[in-house]
Protein backbone atom coordinates (compact mmCIF):
# COMPACT_ATOMS: atom_id res chain seq x y z
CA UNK A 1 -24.38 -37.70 16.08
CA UNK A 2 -21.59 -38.62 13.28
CA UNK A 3 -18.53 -37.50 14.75
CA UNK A 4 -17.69 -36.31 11.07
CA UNK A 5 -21.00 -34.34 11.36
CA UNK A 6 -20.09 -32.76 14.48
CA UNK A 7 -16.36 -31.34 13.19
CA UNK A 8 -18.84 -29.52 10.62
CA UNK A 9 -20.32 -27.22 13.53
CA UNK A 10 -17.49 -25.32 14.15
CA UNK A 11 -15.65 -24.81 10.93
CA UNK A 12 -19.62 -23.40 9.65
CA UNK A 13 -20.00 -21.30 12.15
CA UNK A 14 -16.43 -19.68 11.85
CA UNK A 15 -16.92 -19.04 8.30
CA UNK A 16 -20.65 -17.43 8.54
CA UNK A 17 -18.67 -15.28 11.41
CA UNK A 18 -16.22 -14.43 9.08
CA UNK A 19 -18.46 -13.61 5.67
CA UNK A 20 -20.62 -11.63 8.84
CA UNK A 21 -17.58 -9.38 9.53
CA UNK A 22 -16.25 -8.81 6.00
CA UNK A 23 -19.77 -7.98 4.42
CA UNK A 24 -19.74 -5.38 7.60
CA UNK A 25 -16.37 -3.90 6.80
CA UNK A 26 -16.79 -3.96 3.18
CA UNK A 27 -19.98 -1.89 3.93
CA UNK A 28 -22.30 -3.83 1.68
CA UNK A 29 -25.63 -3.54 3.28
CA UNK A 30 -24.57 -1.25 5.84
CA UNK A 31 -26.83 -1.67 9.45
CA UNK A 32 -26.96 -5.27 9.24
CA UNK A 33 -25.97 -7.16 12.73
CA UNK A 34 -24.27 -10.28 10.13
CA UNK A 35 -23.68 -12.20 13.31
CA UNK A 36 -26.97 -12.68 14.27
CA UNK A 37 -28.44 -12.58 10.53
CA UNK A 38 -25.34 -15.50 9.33
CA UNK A 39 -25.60 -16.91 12.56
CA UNK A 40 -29.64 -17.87 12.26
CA UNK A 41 -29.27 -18.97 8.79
CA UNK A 42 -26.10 -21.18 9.73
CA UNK A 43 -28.31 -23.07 12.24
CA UNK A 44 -31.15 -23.50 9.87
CA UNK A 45 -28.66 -25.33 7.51
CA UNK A 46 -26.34 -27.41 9.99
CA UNK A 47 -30.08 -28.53 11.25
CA UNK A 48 -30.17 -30.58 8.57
CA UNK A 49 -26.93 -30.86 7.91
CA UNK A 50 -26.31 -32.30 11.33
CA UNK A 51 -29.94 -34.02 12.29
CA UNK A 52 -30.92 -35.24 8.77
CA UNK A 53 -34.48 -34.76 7.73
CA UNK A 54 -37.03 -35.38 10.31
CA UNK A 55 -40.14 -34.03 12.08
CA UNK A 56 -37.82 -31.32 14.17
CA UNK A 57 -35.15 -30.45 11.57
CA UNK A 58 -38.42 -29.89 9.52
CA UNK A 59 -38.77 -27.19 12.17
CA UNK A 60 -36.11 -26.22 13.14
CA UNK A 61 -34.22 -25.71 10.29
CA UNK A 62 -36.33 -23.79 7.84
CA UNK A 63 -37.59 -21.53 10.77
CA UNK A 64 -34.11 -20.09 11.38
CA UNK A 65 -33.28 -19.94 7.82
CA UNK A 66 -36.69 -17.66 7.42
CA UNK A 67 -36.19 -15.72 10.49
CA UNK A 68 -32.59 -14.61 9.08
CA UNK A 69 -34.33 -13.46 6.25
CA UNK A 70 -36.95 -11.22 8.16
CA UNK A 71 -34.23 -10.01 9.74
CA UNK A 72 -32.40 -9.00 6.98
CA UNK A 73 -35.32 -7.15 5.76
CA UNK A 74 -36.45 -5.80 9.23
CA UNK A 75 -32.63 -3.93 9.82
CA UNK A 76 -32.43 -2.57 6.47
CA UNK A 77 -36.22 -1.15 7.34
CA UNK A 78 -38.25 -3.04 4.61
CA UNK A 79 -40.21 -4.46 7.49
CA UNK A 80 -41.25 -3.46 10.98
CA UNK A 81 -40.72 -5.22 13.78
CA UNK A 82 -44.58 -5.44 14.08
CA UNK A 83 -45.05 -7.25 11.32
CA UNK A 84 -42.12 -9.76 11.56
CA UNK A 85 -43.11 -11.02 14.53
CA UNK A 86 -46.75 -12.37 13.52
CA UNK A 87 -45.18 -13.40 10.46
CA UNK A 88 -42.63 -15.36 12.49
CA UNK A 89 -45.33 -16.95 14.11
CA UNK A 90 -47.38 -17.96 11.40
CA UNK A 91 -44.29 -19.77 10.28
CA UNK A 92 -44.18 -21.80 13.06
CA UNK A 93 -47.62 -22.67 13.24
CA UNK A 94 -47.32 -23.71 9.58
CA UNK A 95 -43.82 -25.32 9.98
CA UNK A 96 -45.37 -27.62 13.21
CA UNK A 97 -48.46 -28.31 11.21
CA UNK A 98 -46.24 -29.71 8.38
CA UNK A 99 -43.93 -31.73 10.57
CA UNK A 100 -47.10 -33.68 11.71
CA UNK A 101 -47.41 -35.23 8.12
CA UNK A 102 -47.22 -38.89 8.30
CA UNK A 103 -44.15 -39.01 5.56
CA UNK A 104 -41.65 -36.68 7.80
CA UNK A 105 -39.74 -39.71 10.04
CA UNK A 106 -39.49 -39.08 13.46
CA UNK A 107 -36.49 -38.35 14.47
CA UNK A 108 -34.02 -41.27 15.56
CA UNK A 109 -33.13 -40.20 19.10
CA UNK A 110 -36.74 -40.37 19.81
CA UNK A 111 -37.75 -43.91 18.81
CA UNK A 112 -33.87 -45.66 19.63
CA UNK A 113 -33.44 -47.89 22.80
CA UNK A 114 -31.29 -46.79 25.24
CA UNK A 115 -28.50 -48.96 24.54
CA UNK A 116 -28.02 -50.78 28.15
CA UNK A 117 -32.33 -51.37 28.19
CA UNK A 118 -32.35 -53.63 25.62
CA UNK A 119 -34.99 -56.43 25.36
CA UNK A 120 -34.52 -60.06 24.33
């Protein structure tokens, strides 16, 4: 990883913490557990933000980024639990079935030579 990539983690996550907390005391959307909610949809974008586009961030990312949404919906009780599960699921399904298109690179750390193994 870019080392300037990885001083993006934590400075992210304090900020979706923070924006979490205020939308809580500020009472907008009352109910809402803004940690968990900011903190799924902060993964889904540092995936990409962090591991470029590839056949997990093409998983990965837009997974969490969906799943914050359901459960946005699910605590303010536009959705049951019931349902946001299966849909979750579906997602993935979807989500894995797209990441096995031919255009979506596998991801560097997979295909790279340990550094010490190298032939010649």
């Amino acid at each position: 990883m870019n080392p300037d990539k990885k001083t993006l983690l934590f400075p992210i996550l304090l900020i979706s913490v923070g924006v979490g907390w205020l939308l809580t005391t500020l009472g907008v959307v009352p109910g809402v557990d803004w940690v968990w909610t900011l903190g799924l949809a902060s993964v889904g974008f540092l995936t990409f933000a962090v591991g470029g586009f590839d056949k997990i961030t093409m998983v990965v990312g837009p997974f969490s980024i969906l799943a914050s949404g359901l459960s946005i919906l699910r605590q303010t009780n536009r959705l049951q639990v019931d349902l946001e599960v299966p849909i979750l699921i579906i997602i993935m399904g979807i989500l894995l079935w797209i990441a096995r298109l031919p255009g979506i690179p596998i991801p560097k750390w997979i295909i790279e030579e340990p550094k010490g193994n190298s032939k010649k």
